[in-house]
Protein backbone atom coordinates (compact mmCIF):
# COMPACT_ATOMS: atom_id res chain seq x y z
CA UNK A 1 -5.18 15.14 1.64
CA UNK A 2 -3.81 17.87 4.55
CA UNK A 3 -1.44 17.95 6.59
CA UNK A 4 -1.72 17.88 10.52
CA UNK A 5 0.67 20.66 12.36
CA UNK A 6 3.12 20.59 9.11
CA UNK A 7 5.91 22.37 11.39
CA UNK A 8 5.08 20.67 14.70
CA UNK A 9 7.19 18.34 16.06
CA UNK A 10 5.10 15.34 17.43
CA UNK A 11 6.99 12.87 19.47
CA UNK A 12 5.26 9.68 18.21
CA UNK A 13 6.12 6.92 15.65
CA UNK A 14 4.49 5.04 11.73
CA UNK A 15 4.65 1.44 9.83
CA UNK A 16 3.19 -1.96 4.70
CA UNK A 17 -1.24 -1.84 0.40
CA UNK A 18 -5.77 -0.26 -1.99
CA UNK A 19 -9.02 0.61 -2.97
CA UNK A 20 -11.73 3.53 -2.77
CA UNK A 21 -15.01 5.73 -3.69
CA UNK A 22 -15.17 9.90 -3.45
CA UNK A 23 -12.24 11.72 -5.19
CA UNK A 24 -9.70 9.05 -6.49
CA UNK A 25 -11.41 5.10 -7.57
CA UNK A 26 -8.25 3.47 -7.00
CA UNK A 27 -8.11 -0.95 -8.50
CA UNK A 28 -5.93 -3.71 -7.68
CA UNK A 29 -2.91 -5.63 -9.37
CA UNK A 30 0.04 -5.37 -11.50
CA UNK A 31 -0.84 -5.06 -15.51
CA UNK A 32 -3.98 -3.53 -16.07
CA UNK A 33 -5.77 -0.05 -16.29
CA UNK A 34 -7.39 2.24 -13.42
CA UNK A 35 -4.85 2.23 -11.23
CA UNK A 36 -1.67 0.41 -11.87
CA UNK A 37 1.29 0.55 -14.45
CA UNK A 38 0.74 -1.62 -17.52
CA UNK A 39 4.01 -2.88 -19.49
CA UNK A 40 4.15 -2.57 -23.01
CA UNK A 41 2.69 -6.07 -23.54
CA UNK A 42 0.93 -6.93 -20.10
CA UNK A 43 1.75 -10.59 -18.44
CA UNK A 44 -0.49 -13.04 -19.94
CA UNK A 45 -1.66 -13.92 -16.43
CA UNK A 46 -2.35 -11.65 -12.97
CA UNK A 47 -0.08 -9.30 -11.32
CA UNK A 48 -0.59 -6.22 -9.88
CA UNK A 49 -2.54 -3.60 -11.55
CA UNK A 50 -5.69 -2.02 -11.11
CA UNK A 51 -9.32 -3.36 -12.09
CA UNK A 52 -11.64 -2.64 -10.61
CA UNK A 53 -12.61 -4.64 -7.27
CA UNK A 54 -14.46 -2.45 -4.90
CA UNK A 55 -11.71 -0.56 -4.07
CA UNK A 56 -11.59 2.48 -1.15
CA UNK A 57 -11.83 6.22 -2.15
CA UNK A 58 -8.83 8.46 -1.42
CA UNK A 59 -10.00 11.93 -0.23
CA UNK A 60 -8.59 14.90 1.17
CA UNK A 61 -10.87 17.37 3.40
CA UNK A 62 -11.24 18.22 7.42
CA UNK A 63 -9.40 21.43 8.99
CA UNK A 64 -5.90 20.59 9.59
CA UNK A 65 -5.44 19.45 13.30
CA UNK A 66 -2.15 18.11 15.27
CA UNK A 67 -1.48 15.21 16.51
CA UNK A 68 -2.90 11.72 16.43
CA UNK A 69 -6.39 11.17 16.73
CA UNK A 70 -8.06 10.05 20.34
CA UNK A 71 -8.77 6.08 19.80
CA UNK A 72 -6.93 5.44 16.73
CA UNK A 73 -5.21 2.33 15.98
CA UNK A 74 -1.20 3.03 15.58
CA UNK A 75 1.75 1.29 14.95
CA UNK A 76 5.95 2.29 14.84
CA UNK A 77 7.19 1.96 11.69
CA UNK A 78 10.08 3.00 9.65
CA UNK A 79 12.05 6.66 9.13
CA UNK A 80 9.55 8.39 6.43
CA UNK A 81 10.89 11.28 6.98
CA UNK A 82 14.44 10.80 7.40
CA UNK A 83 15.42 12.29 10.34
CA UNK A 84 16.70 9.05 11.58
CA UNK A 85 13.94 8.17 14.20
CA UNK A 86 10.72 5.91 13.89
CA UNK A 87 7.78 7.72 13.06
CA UNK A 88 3.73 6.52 13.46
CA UNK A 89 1.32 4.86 10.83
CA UNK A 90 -2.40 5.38 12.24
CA UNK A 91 -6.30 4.64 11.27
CA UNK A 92 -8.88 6.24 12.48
CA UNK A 93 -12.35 6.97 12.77
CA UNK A 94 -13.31 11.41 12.95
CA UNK A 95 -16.59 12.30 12.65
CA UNK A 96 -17.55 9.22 10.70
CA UNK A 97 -14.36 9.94 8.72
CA UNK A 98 -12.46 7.06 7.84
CA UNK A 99 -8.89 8.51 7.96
CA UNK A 100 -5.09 7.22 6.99
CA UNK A 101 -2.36 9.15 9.06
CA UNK A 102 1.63 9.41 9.11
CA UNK A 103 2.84 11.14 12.23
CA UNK A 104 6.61 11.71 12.20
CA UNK A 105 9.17 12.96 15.01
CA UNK A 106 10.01 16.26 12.95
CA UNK A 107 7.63 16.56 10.28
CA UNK A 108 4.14 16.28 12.24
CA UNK A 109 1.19 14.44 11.20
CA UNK A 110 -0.29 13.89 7.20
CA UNK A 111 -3.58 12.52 6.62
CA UNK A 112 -5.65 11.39 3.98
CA UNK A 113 -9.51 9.91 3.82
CA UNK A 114 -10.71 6.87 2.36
CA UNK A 115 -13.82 4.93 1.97
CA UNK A 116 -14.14 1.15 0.72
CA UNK A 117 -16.60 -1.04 -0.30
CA UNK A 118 -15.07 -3.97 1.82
CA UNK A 119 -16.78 -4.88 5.01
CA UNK A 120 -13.64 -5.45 7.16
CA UNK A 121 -11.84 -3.03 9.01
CA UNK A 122 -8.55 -1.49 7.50
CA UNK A 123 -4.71 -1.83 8.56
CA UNK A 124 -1.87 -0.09 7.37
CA UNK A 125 1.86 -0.90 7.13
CA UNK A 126 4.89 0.97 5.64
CA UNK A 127 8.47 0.24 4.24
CA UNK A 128 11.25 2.49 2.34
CA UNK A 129 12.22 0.68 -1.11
CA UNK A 130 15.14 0.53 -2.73
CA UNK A 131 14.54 3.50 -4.89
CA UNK A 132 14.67 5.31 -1.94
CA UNK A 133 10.47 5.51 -1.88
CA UNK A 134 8.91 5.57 1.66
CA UNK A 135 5.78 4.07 0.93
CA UNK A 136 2.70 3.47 2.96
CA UNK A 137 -0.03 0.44 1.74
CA UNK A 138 -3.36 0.92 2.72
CA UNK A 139 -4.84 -3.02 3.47
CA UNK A 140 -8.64 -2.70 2.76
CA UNK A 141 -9.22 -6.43 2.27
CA UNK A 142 -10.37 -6.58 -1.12
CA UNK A 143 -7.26 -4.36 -2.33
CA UNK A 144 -4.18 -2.22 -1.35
CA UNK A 145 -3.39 1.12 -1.91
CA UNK A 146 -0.12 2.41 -2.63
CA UNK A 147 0.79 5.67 -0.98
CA UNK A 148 4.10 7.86 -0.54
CA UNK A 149 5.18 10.23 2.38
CA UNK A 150 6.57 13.20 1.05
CA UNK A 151 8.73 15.44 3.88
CA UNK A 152 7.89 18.20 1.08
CA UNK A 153 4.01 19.62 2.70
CA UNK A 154 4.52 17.36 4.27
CA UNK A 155 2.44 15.03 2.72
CA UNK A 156 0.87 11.57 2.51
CA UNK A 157 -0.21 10.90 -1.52
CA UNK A 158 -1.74 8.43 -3.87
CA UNK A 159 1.28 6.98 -6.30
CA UNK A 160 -0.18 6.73 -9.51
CA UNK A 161 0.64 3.87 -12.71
CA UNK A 162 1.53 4.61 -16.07
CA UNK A 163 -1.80 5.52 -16.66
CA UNK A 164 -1.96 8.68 -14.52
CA UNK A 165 -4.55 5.89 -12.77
CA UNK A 166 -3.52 5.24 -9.03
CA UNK A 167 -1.91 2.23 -7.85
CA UNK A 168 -3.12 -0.38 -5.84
CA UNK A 169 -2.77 -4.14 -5.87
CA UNK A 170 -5.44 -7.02 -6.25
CA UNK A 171 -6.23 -9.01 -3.19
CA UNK A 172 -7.32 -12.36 -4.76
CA UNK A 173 -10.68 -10.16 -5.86
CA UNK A 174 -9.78 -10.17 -9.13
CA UNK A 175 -8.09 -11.97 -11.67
CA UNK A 176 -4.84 -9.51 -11.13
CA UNK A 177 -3.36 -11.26 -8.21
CA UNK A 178 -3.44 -12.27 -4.57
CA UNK A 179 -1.02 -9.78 -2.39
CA UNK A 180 2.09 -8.31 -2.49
CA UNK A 181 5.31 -8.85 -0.76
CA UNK A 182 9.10 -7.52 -0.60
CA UNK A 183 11.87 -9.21 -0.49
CA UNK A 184 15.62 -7.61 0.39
CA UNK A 185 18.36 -7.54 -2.07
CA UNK A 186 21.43 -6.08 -2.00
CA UNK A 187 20.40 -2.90 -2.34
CA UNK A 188 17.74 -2.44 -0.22
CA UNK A 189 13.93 -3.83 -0.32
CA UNK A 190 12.22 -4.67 -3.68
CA UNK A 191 8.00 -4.61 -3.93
CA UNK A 192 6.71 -7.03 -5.81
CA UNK A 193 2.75 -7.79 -7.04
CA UNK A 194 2.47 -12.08 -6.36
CA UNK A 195 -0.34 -13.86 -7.99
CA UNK A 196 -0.97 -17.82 -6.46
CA UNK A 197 -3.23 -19.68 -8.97
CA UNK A 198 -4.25 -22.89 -8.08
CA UNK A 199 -4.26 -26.03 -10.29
CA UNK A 200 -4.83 -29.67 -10.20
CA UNK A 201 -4.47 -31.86 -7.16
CA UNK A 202 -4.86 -28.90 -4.68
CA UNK A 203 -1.41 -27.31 -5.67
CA UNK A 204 -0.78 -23.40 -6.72
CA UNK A 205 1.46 -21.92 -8.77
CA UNK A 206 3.00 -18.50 -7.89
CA UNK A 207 4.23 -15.89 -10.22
CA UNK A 208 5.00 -12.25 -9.61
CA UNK A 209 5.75 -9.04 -10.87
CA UNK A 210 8.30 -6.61 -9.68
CA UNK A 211 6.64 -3.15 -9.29
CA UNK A 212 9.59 -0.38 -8.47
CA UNK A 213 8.25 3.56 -7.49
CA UNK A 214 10.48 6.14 -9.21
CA UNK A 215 13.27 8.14 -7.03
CA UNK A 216 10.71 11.17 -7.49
CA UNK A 217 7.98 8.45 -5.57
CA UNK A 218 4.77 9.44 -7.87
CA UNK A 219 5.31 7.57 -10.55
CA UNK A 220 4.70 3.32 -10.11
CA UNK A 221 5.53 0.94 -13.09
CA UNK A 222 5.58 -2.92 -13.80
CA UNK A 223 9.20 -4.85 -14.20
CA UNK A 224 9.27 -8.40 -15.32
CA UNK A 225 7.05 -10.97 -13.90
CA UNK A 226 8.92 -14.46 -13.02
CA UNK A 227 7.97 -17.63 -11.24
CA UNK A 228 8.09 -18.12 -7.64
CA UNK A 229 7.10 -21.82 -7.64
CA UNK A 230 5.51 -24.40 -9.13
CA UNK A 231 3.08 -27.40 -7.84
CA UNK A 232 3.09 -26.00 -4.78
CA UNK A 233 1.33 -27.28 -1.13
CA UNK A 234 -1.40 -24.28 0.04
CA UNK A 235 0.79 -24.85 3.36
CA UNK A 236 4.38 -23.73 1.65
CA UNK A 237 5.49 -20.53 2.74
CA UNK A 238 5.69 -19.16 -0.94
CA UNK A 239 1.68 -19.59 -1.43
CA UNK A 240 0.99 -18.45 1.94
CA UNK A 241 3.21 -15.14 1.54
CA UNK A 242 1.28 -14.68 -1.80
CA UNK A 243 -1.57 -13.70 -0.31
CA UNK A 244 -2.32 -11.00 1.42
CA UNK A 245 0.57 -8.20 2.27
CA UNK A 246 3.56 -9.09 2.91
CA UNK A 247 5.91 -6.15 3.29
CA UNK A 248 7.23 -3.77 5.86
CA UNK A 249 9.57 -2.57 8.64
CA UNK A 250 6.88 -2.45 11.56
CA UNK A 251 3.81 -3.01 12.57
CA UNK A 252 0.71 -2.72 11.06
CA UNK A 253 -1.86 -0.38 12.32
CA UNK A 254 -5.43 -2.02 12.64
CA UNK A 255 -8.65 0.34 11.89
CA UNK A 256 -10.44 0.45 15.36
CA UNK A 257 -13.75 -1.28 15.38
């Protein structure tokens, strides 16, 4: 990871989740190993955690730069910084780079590499939990990454599970779970790993798993998993929410092509 013009002041804006392949190998869903936060006695069936499923590579590298990159793809998103204005969430391509950015009003630009396995281009949303967490998912297709903007660097990093592994949630690639969404409580926006398994007659049934990132925003860990629904039409809004992500203040950034 580096950071782009740490001191600058860039007048541009950021916005919701994993995989990878050069320094981190990041996984996908709630309750498993190499990447996620396991409970003391894992869900019998998938949530989010992280096994394996061609996920991206998280990388740091490149001389540090200012500004956002000439053709990425950007979106407005949330205050990651908290200096009460919008900032930017951005993908793009430098020198056959495949990079992740947060550009922020007072805090400049942060930017991390990653590779994937996936053939499908990348997007990129962003949301602050309830915990307080600002946290950036990295949509790969197969798999999303969990990330945190820290004003501290600044910085953009990997959150990692209870296994030191990082975190990143299973995209129906696995048999960890479909997507992710969040959903806002009283106080303030909760993430949760959903898993939509389907059943007889062409209905699903969708569990998930709450997955909270601590105040400190490295450290990512599995809650209780409940169920959503039951004997459920692939049209209802619960199944179709299940898959895919689902979370987020703003827009998501799109990879250009």
């Amino acid at each position: 990871m580096r950071t782009r013009g740490a001191a600058l002041t860039v007048l541009a804006t950021l916005t919701l989740v994993a995989g990878c392949s050069d320094t981190a190998t990041v996984t996908a869903g709630p309750g498993t190993t190499s990447g996620t936060p396991t409970t003391s006695s894992p869900p019998p069936s998938p949530s989010p955690s992280t096994s394996p499923s061609s996920p991206p590579t998280v990388s740091s590298g490149g001389a540090a730069t200012t500004g956002i990159p000439a053709g990425a793809g950007t979106a407005t998103t949330v205050d990651l910084d908290g200096d009460g204005k919008p900032d930017t969430l951005w993908l793009a391509d430098v020198d056959g780079r495949r990079e992740l950015g947060v550009t922020t009003t007072s805090h400049g630009t942060s930017v991390v590499d990653f590779t994937s396995a996936a053939p499908q281009a990348a997007s990129a949303s962003a949301a602050v939990l309830a915990s307080g967490a600002p946290v950036v998912f990295l949509d790969t297709g197969r798999s999303v990454q969990l990330y945190v903007y820290r004003v501290e660097g600044p910085s953009l990093g990997v959150v990692r599970g209870v296994t030191g592994e990082p975190y990143s949630f299973s995209l129906g690639f696995t048999d960890y779970g479909t997507g992710l969404v969040c959903a806002p409580q009283s106080d303030g926006l909760h993430l949760f790993g959903e898993n939509a398994v389907s059943g007889s007659g062409n209905t699903f049934t969708v569990t998930r798993t709450e997955v909270t990132v601590s105040a400190e925003h490295s450290l990512a860990q599995n809650g209780d998993r409940t169920t959503v629904g039951t004997g459920l039409a692939a049209e209802d809004p619960r199944v179709q929410a299940a898959h895919g992500t689902t979370c987020g203040d703003g827009g998501a950034a799109d990879e250009p092509q």
